[in-house]
N, C-alpha and C. Protein backbone atom coordinates (compact mmCIF):
# COMPACT_ATOMS: atom_id res chain seq x y z
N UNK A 1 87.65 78.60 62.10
CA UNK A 1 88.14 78.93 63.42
C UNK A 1 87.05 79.59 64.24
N UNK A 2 87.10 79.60 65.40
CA UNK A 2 86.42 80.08 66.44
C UNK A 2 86.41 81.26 66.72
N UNK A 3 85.73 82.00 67.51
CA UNK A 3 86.40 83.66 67.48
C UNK A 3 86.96 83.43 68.96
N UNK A 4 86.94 82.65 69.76
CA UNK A 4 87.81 82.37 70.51
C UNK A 4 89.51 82.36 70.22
N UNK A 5 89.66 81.39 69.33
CA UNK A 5 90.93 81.07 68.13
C UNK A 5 91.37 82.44 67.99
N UNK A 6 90.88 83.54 67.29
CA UNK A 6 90.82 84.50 66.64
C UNK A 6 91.55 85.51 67.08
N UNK A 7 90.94 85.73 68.73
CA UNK A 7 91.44 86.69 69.51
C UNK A 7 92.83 86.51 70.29
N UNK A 8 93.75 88.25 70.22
CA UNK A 8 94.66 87.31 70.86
C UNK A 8 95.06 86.90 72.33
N UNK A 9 96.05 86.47 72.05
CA UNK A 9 96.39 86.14 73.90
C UNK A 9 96.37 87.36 75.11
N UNK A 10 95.47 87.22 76.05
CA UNK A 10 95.45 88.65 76.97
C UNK A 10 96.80 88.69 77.42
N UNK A 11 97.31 89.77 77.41
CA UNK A 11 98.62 90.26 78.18
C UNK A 11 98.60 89.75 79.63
N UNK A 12 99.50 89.61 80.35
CA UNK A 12 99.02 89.07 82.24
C UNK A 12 99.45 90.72 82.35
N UNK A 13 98.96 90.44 83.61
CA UNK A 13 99.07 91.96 84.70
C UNK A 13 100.29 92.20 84.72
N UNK A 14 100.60 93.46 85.13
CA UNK A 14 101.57 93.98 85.32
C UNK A 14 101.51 93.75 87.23
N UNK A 15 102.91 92.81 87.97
CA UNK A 15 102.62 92.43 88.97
C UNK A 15 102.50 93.78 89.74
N UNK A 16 101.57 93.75 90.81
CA UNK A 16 100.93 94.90 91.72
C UNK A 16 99.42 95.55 91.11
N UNK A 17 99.32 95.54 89.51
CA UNK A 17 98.59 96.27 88.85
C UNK A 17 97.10 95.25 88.54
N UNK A 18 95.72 95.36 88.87
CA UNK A 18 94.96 94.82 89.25
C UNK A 18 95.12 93.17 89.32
N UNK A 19 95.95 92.35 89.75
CA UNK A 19 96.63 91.36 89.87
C UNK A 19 95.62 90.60 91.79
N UNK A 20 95.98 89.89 92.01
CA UNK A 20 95.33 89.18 93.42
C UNK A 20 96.25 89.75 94.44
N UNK A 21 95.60 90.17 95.52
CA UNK A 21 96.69 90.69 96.51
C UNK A 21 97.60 89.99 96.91
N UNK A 22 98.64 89.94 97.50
CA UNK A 22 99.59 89.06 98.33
C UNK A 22 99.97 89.25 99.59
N UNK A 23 100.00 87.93 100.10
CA UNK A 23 100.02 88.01 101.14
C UNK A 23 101.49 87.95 101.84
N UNK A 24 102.07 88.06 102.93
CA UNK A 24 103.24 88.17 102.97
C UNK A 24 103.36 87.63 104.71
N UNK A 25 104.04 87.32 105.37
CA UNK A 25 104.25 87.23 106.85
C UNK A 25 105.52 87.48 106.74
N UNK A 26 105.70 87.81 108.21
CA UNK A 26 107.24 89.06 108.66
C UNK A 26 106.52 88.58 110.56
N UNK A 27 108.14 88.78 110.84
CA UNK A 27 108.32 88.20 112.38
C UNK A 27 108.62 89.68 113.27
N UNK A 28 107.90 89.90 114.06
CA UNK A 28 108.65 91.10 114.90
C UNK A 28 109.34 91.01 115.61
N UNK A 29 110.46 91.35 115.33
CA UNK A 29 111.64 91.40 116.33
C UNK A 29 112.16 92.54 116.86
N UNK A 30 113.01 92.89 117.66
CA UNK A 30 113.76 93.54 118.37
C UNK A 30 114.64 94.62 117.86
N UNK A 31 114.90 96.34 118.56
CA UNK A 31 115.92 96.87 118.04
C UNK A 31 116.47 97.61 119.08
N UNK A 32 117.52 97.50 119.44
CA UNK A 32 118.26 98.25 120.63
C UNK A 32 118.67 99.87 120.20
N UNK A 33 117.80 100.17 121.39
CA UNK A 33 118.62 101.65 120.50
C UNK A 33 118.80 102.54 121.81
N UNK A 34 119.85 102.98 121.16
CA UNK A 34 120.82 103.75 122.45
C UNK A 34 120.41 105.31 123.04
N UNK A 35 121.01 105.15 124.15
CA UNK A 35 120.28 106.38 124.62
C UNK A 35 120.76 107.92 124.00
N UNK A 36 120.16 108.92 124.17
CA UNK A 36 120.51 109.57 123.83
C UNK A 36 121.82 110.57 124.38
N UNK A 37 122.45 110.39 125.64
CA UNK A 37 123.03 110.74 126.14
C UNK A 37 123.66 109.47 126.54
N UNK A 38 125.30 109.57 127.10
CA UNK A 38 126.46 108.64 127.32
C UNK A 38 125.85 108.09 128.84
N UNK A 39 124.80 108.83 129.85
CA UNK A 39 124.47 108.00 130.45
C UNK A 39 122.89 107.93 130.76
N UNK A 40 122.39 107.96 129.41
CA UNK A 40 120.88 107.55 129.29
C UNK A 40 120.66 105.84 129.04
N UNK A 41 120.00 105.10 129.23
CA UNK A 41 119.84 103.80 129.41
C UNK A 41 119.19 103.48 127.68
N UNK A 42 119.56 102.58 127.25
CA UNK A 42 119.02 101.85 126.20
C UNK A 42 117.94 101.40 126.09
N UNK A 43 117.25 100.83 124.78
CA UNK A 43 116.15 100.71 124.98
C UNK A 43 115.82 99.51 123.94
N UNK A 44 114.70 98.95 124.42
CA UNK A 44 114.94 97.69 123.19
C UNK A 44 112.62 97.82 122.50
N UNK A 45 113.13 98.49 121.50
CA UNK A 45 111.94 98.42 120.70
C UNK A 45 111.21 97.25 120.11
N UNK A 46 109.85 97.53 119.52
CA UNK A 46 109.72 96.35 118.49
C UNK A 46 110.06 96.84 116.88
N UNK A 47 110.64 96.30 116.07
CA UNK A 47 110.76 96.21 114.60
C UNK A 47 110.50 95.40 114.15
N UNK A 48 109.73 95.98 112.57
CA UNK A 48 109.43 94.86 111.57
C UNK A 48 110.24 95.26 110.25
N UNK A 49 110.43 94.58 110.12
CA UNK A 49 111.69 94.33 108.50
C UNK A 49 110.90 94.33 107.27
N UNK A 50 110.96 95.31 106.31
CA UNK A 50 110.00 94.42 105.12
C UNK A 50 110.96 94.58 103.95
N UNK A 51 111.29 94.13 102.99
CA UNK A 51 112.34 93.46 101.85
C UNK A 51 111.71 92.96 100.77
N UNK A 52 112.14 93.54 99.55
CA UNK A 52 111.98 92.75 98.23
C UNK A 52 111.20 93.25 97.66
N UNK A 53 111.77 92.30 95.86
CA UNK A 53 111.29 93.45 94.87
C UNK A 53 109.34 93.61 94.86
N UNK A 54 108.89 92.68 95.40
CA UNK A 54 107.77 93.04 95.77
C UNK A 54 106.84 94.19 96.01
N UNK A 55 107.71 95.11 96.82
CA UNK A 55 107.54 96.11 97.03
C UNK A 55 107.15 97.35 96.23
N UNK A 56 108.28 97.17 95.11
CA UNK A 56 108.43 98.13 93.94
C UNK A 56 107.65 97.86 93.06
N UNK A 57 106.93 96.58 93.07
CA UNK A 57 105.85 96.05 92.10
C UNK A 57 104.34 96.87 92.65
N UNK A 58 104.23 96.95 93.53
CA UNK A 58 102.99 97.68 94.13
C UNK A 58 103.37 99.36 94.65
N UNK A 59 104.49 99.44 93.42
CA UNK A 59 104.66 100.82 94.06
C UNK A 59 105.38 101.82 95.09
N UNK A 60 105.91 100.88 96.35
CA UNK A 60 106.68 101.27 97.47
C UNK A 60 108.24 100.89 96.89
N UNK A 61 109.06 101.88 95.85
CA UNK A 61 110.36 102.78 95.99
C UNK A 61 110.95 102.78 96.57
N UNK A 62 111.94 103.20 96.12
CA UNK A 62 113.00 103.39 96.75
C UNK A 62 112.62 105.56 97.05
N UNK A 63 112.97 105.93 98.47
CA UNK A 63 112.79 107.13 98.62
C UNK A 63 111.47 107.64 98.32
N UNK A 64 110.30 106.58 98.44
CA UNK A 64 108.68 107.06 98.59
C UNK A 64 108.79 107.05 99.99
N UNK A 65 108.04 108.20 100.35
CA UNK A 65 107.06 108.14 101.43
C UNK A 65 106.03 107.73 101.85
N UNK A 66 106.21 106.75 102.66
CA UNK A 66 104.76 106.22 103.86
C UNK A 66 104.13 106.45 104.66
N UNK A 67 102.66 106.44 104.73
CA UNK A 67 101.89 106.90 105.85
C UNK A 67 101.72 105.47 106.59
N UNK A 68 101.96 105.54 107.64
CA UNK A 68 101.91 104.20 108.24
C UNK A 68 100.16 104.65 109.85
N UNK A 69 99.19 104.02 109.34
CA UNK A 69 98.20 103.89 110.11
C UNK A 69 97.92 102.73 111.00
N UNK A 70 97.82 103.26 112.25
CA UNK A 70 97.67 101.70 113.90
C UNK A 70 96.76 101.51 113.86
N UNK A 71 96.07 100.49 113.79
CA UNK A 71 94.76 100.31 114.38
C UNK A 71 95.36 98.95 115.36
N UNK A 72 94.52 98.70 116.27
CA UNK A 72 94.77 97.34 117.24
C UNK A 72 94.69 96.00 116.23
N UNK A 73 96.42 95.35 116.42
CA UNK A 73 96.09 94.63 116.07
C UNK A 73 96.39 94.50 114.09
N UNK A 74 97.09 95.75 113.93
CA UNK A 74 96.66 95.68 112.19
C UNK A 74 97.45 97.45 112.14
N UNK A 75 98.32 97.16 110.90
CA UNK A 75 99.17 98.54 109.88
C UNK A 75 99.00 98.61 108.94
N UNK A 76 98.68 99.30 108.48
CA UNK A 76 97.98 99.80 107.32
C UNK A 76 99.27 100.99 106.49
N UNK A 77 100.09 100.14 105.48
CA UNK A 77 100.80 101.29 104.84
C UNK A 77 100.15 101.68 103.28
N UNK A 78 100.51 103.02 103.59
CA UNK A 78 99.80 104.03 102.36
C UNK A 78 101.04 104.84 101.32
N UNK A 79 101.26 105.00 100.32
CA UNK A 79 101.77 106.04 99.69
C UNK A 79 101.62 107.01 99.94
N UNK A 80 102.35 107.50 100.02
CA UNK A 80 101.95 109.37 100.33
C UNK A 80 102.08 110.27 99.22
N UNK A 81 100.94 111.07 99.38
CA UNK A 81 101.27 111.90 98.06
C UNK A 81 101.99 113.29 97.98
N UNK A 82 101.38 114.27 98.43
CA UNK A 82 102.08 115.56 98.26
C UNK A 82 101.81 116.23 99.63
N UNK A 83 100.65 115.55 99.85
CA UNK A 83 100.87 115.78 101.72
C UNK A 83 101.89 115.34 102.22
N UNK A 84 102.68 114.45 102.20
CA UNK A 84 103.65 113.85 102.98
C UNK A 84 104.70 115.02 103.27
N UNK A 85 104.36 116.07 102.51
CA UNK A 85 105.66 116.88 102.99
C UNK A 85 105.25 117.90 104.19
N UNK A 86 103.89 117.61 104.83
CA UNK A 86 103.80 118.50 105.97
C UNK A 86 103.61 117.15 106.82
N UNK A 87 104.08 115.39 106.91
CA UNK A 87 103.36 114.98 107.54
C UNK A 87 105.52 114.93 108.18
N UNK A 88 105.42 114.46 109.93
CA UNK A 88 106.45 114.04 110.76
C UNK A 88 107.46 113.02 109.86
N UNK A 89 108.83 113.36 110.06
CA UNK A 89 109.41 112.10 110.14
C UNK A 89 109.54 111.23 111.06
């Protein structure tokens, strides 16, 4: 036998865990949100939706905190660690 033969089968990644990134697309849509007073005017935002177990594979939980960074053009979400508890909701 070979020492190829020999050795055994590599385990695969654990998905999220040095694995190929993924890529994902998401549509921005719309969220109405009401004023704050009975005669303050409504308002219609942008929202993005993100879903699935995907998520939990790279880590983003249920009840983790996100740092969410703008740049033009591009969001950048982060885990938060123990700072998150002085950062805004």
């Amino acid at each position: 036998m070979s020492e190829r033969e020999l050795q055994p089968p590599a385990a695969p990644a654990a998905r999220g865990q040095n694995g190929p990134a993924r890529t994902h697309a998401f549509t921005v849509t719309t969220l109405q949100r009401a004023g704050r007073t009975m005669f303050a005017r409504s308002s219609v935002v942008p929202m993005i939706r993100m879903a699935g177990q995907w998520l939990e594979s790279y880590g983003f939980t249920r009840g983790a905190r996100v740092i969410v960074t703008a740049e033009e053009g591009k969001l950048v979400l982060t885990l938060a660690g123990a700072e998150a508890e002085t950062l805004p909701n």
